[in-house]
Protein backbone atom coordinates (compact mmCIF):
# COMPACT_ATOMS: atom_id res chain seq x y z
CA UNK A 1 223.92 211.87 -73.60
CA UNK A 2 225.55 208.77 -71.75
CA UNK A 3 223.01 205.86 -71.16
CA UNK A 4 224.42 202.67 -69.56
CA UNK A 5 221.63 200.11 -69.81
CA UNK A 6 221.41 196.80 -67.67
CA UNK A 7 224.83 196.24 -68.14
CA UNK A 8 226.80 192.85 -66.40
CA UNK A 9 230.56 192.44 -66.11
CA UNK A 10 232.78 190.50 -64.46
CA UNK A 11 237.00 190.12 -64.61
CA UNK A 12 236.39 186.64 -63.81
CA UNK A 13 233.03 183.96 -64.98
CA UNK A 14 230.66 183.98 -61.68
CA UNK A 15 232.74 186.94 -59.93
CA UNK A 16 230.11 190.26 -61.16
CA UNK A 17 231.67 193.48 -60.45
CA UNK A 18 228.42 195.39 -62.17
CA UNK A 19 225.03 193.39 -62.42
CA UNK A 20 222.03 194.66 -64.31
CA UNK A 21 223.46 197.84 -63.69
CA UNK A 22 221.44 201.49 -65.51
CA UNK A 23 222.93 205.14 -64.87
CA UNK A 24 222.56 207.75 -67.45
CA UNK A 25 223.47 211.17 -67.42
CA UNK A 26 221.50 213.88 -69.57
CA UNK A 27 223.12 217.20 -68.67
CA UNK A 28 226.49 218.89 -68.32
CA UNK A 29 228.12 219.64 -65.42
CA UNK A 30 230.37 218.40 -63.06
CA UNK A 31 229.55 214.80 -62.09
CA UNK A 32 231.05 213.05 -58.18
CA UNK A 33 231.15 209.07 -59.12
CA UNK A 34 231.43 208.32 -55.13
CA UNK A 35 231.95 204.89 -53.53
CA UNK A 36 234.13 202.17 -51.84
CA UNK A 37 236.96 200.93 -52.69
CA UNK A 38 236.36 197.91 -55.14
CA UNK A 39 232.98 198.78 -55.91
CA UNK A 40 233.55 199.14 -59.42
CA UNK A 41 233.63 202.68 -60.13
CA UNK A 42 237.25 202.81 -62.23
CA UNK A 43 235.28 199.96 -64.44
CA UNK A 44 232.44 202.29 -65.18
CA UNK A 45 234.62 204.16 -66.37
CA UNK A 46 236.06 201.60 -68.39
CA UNK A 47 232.46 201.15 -69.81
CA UNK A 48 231.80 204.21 -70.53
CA UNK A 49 234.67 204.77 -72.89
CA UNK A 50 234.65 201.73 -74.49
CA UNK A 51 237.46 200.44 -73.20
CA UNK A 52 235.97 197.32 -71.69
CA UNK A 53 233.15 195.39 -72.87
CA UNK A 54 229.72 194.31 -70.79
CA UNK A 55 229.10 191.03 -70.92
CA UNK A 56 225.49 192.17 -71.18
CA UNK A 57 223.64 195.37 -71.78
CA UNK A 58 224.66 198.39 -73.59
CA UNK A 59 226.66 201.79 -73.21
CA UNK A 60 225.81 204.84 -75.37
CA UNK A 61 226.94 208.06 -75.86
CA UNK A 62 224.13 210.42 -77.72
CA UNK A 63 222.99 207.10 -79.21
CA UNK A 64 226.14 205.35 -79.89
CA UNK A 65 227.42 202.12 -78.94
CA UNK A 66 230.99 203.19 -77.00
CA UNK A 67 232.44 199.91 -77.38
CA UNK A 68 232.96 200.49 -80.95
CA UNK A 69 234.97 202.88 -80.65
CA UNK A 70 233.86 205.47 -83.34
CA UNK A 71 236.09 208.35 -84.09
CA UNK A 72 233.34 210.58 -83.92
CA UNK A 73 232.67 209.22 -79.91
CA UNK A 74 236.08 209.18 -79.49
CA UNK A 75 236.89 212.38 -80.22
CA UNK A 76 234.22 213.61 -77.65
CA UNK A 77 235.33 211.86 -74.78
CA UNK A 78 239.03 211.65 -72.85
CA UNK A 79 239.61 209.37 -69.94
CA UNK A 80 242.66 210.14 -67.23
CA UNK A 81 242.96 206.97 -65.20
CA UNK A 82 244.06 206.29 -61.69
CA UNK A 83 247.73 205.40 -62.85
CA UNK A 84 249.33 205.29 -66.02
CA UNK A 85 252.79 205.29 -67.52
CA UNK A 86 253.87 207.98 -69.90
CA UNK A 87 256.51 207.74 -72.67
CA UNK A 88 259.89 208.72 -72.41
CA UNK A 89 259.29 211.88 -74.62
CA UNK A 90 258.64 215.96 -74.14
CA UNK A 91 255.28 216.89 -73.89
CA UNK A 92 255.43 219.13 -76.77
CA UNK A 93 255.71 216.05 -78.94
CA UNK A 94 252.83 214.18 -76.91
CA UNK A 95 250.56 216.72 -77.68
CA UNK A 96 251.50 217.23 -81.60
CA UNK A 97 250.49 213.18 -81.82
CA UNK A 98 247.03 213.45 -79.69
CA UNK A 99 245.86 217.20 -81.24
CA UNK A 100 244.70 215.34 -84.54
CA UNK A 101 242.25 213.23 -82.64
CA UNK A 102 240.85 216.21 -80.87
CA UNK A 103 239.43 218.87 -83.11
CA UNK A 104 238.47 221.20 -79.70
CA UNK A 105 242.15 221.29 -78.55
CA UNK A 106 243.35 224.44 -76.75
CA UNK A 107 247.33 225.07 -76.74
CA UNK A 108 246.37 228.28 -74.73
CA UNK A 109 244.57 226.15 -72.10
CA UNK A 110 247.25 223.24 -72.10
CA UNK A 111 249.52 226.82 -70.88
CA UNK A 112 247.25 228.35 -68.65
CA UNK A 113 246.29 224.92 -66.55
CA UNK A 114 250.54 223.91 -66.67
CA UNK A 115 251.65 227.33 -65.45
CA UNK A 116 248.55 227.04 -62.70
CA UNK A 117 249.99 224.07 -61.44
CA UNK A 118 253.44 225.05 -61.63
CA UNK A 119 254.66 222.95 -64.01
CA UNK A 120 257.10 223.82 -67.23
CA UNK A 121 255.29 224.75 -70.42
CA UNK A 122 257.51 221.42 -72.00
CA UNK A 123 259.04 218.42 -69.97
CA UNK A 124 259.96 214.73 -70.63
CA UNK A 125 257.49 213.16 -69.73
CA UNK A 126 259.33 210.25 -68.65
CA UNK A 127 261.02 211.91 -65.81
CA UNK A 128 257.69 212.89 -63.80
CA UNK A 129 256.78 211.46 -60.41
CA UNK A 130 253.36 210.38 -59.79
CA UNK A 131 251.80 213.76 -58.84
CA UNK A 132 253.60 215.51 -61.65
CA UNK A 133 252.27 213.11 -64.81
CA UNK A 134 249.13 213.43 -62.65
CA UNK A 135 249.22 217.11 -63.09
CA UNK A 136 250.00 217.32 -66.80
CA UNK A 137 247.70 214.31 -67.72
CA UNK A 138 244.80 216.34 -66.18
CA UNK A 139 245.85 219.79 -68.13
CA UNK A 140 246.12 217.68 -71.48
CA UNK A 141 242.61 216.37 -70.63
CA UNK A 142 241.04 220.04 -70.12
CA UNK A 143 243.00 220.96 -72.79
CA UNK A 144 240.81 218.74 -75.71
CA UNK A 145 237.76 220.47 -74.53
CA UNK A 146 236.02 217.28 -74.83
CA UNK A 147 232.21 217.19 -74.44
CA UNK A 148 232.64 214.13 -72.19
CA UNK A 149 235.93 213.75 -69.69
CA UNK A 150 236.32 211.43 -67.15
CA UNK A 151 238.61 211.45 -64.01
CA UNK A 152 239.59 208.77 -61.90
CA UNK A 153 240.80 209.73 -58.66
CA UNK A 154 242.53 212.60 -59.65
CA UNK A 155 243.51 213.74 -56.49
CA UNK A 156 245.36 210.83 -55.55
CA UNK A 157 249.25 211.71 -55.44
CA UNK A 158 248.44 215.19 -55.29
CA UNK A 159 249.69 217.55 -52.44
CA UNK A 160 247.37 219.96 -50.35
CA UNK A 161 248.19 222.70 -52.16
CA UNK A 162 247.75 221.03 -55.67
CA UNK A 163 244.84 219.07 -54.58
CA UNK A 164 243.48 223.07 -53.92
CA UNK A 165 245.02 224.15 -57.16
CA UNK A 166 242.99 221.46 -59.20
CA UNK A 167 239.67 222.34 -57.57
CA UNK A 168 240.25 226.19 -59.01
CA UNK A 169 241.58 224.94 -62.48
CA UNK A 170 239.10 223.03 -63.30
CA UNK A 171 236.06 225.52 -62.37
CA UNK A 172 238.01 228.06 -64.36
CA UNK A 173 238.86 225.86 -67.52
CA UNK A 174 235.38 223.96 -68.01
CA UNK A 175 232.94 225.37 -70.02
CA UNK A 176 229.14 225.30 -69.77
CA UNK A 177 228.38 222.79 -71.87
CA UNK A 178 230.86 219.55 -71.20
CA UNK A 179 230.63 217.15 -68.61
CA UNK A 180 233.52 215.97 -65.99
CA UNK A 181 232.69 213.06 -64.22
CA UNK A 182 235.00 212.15 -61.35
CA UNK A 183 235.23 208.78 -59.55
CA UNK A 184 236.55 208.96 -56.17
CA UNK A 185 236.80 208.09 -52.47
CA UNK A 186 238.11 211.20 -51.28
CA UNK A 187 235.04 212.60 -51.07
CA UNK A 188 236.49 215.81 -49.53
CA UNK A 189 239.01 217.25 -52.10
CA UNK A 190 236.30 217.68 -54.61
CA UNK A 191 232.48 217.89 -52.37
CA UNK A 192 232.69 221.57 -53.84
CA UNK A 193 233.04 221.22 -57.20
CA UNK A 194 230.31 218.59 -57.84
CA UNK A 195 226.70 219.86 -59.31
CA UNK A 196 225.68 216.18 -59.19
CA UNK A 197 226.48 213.26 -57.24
CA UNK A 198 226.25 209.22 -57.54
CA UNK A 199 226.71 206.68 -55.10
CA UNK A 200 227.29 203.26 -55.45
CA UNK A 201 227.72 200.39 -53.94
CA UNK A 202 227.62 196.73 -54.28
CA UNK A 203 226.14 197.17 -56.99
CA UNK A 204 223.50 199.13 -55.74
CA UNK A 205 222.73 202.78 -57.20
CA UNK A 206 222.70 204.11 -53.85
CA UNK A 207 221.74 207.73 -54.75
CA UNK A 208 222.10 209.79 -57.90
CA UNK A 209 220.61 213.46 -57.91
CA UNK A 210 221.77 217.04 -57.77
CA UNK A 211 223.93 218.65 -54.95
CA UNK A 212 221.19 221.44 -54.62
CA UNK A 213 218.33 217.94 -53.80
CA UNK A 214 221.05 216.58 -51.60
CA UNK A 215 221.76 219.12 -49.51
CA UNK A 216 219.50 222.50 -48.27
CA UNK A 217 220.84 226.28 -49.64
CA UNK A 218 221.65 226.56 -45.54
CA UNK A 219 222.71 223.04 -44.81
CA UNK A 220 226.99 222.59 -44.59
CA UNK A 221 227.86 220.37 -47.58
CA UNK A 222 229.41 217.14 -45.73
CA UNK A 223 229.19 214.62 -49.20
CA UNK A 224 231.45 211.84 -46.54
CA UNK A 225 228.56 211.74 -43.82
CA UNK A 226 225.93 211.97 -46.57
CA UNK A 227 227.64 208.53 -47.84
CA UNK A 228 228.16 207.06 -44.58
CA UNK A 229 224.29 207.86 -43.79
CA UNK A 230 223.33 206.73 -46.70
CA UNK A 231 225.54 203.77 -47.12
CA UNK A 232 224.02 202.76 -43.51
CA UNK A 233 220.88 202.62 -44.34
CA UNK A 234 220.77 200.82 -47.25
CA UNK A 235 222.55 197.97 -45.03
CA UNK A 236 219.57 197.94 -42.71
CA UNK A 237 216.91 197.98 -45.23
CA UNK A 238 218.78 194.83 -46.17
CA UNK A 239 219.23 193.70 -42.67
CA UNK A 240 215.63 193.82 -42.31
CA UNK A 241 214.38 192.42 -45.49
């Protein structure tokens, strides 16, 4: 499904963020991108979607290059970032201009995920705070029914009892067969939503298997020591290298 092959890229010549780096995902479900701060997860997402180019390598989805941007890819994928701006319009006419790019798209689910969270069935967009254009942003996404959706720290700006509320929406509005992939360092607010999990750092895949491989049917799920174990020794096979 998504293949990212040796890929290099950099914001800046001889600074790498991603070096010879390969991940792929083959099966739906719900994906944890987990890692540092400044590791470069936000730009594998980036990659992914097309949205920035590798200096080398290659990103497919089912066989396509993402970089050039394809309406067929495009429509299969949808991408909420860490922090965005919205326009200064109602949501009703947000969605009318989007729908025609997303053949799956849902009105009934756009309701169902807004009126979980609490939030009006139409607002201008313009006047939301952060956690509130986080909110909608994340129903519109769910809302495509996009094989392929991406989250980057989605839980950021969020509120206990929203962070809670987005753990139940989005086990309730993803189906079978499409993939969410979130990137985050708040490993806690979504450890119990994940069927898979990938670590990285510095470059390094640190670990990239199933929940189920990581973690016994007895064993407490604890995803932030797994990391920090993990994470630790990695820097000693270094150390000792």
């Amino acid at each position: 499904m998504l293949e990212i092959s040796n890929i290099t890229f950099g914001y800046k010549k001889g600074m790498n963020v991603l070096e010879n780096f390969s991940l792929s995902y083959n099966e739906p479900g719900i994906y944890g991108l987990l890692g540092k701060n400044g590791t470069g997860k936000s730009t594998l997402l980036y990659l992914m979607v097309g949205l920035l180019r590798a200096q080398h390598g290659t990103v497919t989805y089912n066989g396509i290059s993402t970089i050039e941007r394809r309406p067929e890819v495009l429509e299969e994928m949808f991408i909420v970032p860490e922090e965005y701006n919205m326009p200064s319009i109602m949501l009703s006419k947000f969605v009318a201009r989007i729908r025609p790019f997303y053949p799956r798209f849902d009105e009934t689910l756009l309701q169902k995920c807004l009126e979980a969270f609490e939030m009006p069935s139409d607002i201008n967009l313009g006047a939301l705070s952060m956690g509130q254009k986080k909110k909608v942003y994340m129903c519109i996404a769910l809302a495509t029914q996009a094989p392929l959706l991406l989250m980057d720290e989605p839980t950021n700006g969020l509120d206990i009892p929203s962070k809670s509320q987005f753990r139940k929406i989005v086990a309730s509005s993803l189906r079978e067969d499409q993939t969410l992939i979130i990137s985050t360092h708040q490993v806690r607010d979504v450890e119990l939503l994940l069927d898979h999990v990938t670590m990285i750092d510095q470059n390094q895949l640190l670990l990239n298997c199933r929940m189920d491989e990581l973690f016994g049917d007895n064993e407490p799920i604890n995803l932030e020591s797994a990391f920090n174990n993990i994470l630790e020794g990695s820097k000693n096979q270094v150390t000792t290298k």
